[in-house]
N, C-alpha and C. Protein backbone atom coordinates (compact mmCIF):
# COMPACT_ATOMS: atom_id res chain seq x y z
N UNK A 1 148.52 172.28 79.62
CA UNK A 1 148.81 172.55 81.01
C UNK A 1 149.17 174.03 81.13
N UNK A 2 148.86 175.03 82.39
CA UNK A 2 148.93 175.92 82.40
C UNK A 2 149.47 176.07 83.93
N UNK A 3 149.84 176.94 84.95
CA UNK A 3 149.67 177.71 85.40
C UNK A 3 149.92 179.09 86.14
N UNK A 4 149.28 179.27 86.94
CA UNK A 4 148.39 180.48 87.50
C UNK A 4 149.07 181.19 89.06
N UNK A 5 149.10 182.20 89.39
CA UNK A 5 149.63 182.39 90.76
C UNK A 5 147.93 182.88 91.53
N UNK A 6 148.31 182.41 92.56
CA UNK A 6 146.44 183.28 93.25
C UNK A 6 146.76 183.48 94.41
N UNK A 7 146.13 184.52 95.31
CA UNK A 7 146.48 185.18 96.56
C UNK A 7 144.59 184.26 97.28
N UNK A 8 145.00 183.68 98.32
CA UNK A 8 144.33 182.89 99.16
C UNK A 8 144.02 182.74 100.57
N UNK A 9 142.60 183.57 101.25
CA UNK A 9 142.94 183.62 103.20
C UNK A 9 143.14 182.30 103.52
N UNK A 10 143.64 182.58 104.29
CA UNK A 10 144.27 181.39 105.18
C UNK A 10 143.77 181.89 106.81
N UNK A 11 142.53 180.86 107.13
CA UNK A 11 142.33 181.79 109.06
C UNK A 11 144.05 180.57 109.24
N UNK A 12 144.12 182.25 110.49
CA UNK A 12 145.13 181.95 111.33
C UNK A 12 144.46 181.65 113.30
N UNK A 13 145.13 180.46 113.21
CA UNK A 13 144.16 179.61 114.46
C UNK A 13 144.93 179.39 115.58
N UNK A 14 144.78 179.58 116.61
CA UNK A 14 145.92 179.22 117.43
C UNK A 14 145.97 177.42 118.30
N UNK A 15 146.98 177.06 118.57
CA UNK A 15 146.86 175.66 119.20
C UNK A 15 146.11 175.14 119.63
N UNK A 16 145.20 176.35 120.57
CA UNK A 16 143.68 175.58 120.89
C UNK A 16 142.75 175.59 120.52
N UNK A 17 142.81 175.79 118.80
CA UNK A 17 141.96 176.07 117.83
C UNK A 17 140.94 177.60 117.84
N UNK A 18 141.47 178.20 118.45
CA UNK A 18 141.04 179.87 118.54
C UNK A 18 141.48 180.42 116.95
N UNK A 19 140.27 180.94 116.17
CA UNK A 19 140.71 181.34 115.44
C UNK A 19 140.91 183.11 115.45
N UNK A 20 142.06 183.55 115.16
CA UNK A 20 142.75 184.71 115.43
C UNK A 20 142.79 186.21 114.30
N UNK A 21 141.88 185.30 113.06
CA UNK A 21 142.67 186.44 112.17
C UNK A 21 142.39 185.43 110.66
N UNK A 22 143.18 186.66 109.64
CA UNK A 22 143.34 186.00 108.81
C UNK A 22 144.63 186.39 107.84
N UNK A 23 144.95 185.78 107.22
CA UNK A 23 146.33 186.18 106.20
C UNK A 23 146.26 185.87 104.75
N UNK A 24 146.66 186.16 103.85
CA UNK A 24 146.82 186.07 102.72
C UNK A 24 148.23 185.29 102.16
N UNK A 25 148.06 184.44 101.55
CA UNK A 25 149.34 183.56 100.81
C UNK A 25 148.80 183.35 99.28
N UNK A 26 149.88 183.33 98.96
CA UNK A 26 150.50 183.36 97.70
C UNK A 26 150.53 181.84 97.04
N UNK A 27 149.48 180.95 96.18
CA UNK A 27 150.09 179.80 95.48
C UNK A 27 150.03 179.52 94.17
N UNK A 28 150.72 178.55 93.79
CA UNK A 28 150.87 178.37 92.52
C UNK A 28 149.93 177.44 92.13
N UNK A 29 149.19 177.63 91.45
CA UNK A 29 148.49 176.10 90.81
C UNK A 29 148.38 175.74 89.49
N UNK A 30 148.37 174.31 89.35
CA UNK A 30 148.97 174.12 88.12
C UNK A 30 147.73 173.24 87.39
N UNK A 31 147.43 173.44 86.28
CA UNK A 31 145.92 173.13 85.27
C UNK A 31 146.60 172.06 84.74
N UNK A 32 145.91 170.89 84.05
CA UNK A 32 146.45 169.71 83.24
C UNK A 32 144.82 169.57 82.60
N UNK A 33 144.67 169.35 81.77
CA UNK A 33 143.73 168.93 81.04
C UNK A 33 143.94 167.36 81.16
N UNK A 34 143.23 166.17 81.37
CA UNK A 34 143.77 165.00 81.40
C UNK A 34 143.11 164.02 80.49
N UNK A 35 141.76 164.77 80.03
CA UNK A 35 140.82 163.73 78.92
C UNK A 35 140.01 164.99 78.15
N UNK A 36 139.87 164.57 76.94
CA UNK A 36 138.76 165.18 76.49
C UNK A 36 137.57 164.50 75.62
N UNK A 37 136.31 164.66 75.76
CA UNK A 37 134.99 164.05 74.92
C UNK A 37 134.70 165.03 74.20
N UNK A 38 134.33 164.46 73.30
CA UNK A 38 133.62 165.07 72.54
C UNK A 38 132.54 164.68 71.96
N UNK A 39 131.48 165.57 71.15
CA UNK A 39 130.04 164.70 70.89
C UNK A 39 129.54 166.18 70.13
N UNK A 40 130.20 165.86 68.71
CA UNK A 40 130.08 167.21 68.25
C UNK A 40 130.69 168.48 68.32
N UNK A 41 129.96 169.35 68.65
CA UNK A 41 130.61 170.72 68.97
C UNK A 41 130.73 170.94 70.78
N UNK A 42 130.02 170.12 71.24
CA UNK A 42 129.61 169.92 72.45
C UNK A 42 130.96 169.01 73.45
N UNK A 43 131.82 169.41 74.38
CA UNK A 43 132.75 168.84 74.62
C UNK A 43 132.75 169.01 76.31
N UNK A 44 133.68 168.10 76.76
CA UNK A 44 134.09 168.38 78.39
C UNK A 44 135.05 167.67 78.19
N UNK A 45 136.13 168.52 79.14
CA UNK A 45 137.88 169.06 79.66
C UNK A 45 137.65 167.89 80.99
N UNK A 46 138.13 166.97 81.66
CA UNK A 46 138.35 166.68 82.93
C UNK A 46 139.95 167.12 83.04
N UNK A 47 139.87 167.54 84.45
CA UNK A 47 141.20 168.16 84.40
C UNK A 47 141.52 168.34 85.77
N UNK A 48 142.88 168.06 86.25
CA UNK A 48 143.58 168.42 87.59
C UNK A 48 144.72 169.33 88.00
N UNK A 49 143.66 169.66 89.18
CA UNK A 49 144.36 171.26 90.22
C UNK A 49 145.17 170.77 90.65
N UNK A 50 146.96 171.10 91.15
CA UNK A 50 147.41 170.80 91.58
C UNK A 50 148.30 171.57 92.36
N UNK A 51 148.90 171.66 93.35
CA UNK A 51 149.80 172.70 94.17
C UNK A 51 150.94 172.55 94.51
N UNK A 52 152.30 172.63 94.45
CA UNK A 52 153.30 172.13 95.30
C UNK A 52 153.85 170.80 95.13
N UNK A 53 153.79 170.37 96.53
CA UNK A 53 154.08 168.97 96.86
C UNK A 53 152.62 168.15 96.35
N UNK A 54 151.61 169.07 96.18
CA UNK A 54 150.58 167.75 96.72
C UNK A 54 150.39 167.36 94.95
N UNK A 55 150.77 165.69 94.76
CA UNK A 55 150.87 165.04 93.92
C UNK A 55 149.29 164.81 93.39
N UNK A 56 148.94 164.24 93.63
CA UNK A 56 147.60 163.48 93.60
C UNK A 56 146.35 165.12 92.51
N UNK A 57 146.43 166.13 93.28
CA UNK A 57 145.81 167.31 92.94
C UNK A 57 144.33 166.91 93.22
N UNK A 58 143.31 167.77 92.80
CA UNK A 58 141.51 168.01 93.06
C UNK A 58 141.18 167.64 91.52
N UNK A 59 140.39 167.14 91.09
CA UNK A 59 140.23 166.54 89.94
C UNK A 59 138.30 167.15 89.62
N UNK A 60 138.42 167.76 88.31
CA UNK A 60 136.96 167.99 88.15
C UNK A 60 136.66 168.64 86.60
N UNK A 61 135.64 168.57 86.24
CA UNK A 61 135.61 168.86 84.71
C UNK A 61 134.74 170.20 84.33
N UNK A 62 134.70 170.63 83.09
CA UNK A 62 134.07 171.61 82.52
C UNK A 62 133.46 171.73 81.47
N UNK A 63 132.77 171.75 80.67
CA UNK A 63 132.06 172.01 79.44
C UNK A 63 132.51 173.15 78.71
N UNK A 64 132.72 172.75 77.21
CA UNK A 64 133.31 173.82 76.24
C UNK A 64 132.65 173.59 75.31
N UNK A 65 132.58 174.74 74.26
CA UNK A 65 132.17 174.65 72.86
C UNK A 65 133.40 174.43 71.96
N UNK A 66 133.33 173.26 71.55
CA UNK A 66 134.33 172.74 69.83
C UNK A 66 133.97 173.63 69.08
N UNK A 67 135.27 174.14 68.36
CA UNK A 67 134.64 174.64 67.08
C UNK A 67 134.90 173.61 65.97
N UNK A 68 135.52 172.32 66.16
CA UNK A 68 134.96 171.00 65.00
C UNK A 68 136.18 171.15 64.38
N UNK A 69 137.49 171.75 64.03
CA UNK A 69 138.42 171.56 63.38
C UNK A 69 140.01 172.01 64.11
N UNK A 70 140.84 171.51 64.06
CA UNK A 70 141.85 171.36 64.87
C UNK A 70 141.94 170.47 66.26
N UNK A 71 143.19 170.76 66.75
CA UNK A 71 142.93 170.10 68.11
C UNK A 71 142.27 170.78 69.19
N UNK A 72 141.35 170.07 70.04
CA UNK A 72 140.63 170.77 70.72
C UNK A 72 140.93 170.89 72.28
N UNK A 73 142.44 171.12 72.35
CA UNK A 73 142.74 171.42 73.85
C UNK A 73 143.31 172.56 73.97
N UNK A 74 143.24 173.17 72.78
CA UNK A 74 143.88 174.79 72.93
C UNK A 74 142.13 175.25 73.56
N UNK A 75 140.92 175.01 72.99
CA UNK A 75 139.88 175.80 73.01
C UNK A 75 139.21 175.09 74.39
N UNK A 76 139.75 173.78 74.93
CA UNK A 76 139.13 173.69 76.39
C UNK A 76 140.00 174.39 77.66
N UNK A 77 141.62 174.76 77.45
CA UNK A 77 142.48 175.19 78.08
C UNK A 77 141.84 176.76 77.92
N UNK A 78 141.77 177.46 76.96
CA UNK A 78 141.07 178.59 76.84
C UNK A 78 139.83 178.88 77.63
N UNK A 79 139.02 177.78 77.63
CA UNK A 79 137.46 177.44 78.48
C UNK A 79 137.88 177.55 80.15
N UNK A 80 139.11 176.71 80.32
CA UNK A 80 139.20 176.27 81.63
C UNK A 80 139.66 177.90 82.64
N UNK A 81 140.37 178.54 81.70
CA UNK A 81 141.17 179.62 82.04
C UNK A 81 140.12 180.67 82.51
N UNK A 82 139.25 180.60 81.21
CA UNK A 82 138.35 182.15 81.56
C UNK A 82 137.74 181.46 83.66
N UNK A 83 137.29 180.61 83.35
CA UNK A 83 136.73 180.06 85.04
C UNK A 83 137.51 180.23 86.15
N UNK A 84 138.95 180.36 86.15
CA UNK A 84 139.97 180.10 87.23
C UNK A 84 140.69 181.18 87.36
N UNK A 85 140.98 182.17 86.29
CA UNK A 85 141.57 183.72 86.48
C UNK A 85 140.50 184.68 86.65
């Protein structure tokens, strides 16, 4: 598990849905690796985004290269990172 701070527009809309602009915010999101396959050297990370309050998070996976010895969630956390920073 890792994470990350990221700067994000946000349109700014007004009540009657006029959109006005835009702003920049600041969030935290947080990486979990939650399964990993493997099939050789050949592997995929499923793993969930998460922010804040929101429990549940965005859930989605990635493809990595194993290098076949040790545990292999240092080298899909490494995989996941180069994609998201």
């Amino acid at each position: 598990m890792f994470t990350i701070e990221k700067e994000v527009a946000v349109n700014q809309v007004t009540a009657d849905g006029i959109a006005v602009g835009t702003a920049m915010l600041k969030v935290t999101l947080t990486y979990t690796i939650e399964r990993i396959e493997l099939e050789g050297a050949n592997g995929i990370a499923f793993y969930t985004v998460t922010s804040g309050a929101d429990a549940e998070g965005v859930r989605n996976y990635i493809p990595f290269t194993y290098s076949g010895s040790g545990d292999p969630l240092p080298e899909a956390e490494a995989a996941l990172k180069l994609t998201v920073e």
